[in-house]
C-alpha atoms as a PDB file:
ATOM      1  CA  UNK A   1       0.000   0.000   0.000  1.00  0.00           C
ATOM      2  CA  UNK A   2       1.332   3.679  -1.014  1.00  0.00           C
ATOM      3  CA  UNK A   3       0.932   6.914   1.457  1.00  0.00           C
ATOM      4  CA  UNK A   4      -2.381   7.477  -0.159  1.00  0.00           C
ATOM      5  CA  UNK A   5      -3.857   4.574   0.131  1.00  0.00           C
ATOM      6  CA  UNK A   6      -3.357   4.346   3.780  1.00  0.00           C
ATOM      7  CA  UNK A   7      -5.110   7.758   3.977  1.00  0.00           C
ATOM      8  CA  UNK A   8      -7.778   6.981   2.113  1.00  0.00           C
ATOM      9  CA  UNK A   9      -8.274   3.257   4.348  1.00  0.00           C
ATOM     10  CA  UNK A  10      -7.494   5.856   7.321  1.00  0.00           C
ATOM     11  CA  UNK A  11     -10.378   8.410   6.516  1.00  0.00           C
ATOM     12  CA  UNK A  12     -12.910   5.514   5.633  1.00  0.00           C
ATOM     13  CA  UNK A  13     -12.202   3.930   9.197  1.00  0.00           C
ATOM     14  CA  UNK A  14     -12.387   7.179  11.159  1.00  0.00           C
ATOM     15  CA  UNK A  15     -15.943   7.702   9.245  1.00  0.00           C
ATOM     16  CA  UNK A  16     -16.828   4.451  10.390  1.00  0.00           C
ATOM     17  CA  UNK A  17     -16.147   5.328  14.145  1.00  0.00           C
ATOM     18  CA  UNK A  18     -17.603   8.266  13.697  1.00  0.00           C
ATOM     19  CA  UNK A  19     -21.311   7.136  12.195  1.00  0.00           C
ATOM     20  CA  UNK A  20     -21.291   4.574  14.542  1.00  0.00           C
ATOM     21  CA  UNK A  21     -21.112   7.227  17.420  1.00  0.00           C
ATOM     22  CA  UNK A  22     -24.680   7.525  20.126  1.00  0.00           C
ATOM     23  CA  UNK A  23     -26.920  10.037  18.548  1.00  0.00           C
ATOM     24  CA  UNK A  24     -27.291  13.172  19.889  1.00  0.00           C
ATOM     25  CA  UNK A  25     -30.729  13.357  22.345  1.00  0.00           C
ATOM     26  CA  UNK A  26     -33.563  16.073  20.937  1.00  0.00           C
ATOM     27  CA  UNK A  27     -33.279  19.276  22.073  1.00  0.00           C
ATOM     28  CA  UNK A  28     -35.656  20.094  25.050  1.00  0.00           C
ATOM     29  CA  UNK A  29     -39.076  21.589  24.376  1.00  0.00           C
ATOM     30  CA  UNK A  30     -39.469  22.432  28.112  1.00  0.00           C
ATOM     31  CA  UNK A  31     -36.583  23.978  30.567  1.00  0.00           C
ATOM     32  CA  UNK A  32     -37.140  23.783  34.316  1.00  0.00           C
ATOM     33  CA  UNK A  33     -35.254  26.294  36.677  1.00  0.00           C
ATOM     34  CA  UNK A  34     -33.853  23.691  39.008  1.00  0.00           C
ATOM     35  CA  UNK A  35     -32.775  25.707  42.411  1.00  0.00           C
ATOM     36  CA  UNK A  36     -29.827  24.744  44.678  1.00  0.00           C
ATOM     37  CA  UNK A  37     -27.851  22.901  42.584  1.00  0.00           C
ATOM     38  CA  UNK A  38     -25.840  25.883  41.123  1.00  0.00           C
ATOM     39  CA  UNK A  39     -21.888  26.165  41.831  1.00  0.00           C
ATOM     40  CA  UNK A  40     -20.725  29.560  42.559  1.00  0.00           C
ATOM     41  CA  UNK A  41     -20.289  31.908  39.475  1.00  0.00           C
ATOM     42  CA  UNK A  42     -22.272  29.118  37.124  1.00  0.00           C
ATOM     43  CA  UNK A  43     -26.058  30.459  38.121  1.00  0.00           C
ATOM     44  CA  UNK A  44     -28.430  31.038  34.785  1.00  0.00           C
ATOM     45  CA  UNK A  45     -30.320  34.180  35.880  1.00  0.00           C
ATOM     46  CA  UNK A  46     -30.882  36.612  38.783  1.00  0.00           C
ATOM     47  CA  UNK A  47     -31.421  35.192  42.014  1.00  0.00           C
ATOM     48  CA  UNK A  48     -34.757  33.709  43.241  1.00  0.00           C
ATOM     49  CA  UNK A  49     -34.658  35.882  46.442  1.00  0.00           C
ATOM     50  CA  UNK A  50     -33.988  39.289  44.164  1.00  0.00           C
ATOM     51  CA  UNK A  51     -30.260  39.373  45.813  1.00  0.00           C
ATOM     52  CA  UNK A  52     -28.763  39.953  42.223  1.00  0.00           C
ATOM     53  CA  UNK A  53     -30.528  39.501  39.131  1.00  0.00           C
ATOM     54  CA  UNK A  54     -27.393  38.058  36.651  1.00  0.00           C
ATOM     55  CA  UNK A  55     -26.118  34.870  35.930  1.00  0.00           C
ATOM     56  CA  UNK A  56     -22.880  34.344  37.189  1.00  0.00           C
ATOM     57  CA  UNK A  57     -23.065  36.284  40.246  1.00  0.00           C
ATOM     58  CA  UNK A  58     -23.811  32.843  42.943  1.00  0.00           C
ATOM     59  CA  UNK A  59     -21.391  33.436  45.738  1.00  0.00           C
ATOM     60  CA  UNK A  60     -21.968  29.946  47.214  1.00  0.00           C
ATOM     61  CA  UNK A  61     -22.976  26.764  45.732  1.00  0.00           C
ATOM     62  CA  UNK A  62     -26.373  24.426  46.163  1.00  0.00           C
ATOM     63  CA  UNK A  63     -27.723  27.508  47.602  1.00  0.00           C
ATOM     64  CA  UNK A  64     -31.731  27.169  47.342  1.00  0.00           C
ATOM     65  CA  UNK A  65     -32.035  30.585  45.876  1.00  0.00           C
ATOM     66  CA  UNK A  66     -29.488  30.201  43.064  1.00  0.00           C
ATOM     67  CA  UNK A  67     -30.645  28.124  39.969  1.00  0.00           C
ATOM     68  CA  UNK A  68     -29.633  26.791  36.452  1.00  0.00           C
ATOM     69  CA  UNK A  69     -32.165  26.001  33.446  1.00  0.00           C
ATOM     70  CA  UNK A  70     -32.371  21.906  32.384  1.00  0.00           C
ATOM     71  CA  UNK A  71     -34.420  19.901  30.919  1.00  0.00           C
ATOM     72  CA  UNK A  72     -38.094  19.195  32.019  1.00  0.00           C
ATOM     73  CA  UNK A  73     -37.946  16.289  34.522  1.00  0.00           C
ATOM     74  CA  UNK A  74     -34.478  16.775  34.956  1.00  0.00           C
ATOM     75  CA  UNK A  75     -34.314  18.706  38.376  1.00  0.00           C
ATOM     76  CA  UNK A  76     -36.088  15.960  41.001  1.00  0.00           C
ATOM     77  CA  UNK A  77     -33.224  13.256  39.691  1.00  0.00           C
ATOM     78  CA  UNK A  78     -30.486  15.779  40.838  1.00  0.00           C
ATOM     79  CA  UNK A  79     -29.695  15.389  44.661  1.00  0.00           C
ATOM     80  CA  UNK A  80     -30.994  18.685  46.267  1.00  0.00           C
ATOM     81  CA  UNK A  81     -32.696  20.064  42.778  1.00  0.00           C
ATOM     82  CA  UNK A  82     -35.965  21.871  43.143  1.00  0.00           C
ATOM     83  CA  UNK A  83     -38.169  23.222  40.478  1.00  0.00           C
ATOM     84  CA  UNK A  84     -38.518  26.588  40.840  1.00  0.00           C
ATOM     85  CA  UNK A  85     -40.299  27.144  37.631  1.00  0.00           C
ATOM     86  CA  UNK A  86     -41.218  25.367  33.494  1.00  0.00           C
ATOM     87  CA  UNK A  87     -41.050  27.411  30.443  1.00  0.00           C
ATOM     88  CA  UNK A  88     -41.176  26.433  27.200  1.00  0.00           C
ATOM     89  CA  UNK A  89     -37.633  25.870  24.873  1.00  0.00           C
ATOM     90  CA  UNK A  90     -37.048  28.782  22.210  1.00  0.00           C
END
């Protein structure tokens, strides 16, 4: 086999590998705010308690006022997650 050859047998395996990767899930069509599971800094939005209203400003972390957007049904399965609120995906 010649230099290009070996590509070419190189490219066809790494296409192999890479259609035979787990599919991407759907995109949500419902986020939950999921309360005190936030680290510090990593909050989504302004504080449920009106203490700051911008994402990135948690001091602490699993605080039950601080909260981060995931997917509906996502928040009871995370240890000390509490739905604060649904809204639909954009």
């Amino acid at each position: 086999m010649n230099s290009k050859q070996i590509m070419t047998a190189t490219l066809i395996s790494l296409g192999s590998i890479a259609t035979t990767a787990h599919a991407v899930p759907d995109a949500p069509t419902e986020w939950e705010k999921c309360a005190g599971i936030s680290k510090p800094g990593m909050n989504d939005c302004g504080a449920l308690d009106g203490s700051h209203g911008c994402a990135g400003q948690a001091k602490k972390g699993n605080v039950d006022t601080e909260w981060v957007y995931v997917p509906k049904g996502t928040c009871e399965k995370i240890t000390g997650g509490k739905v604060a609120a649904v809204k639909p995906a954009k």
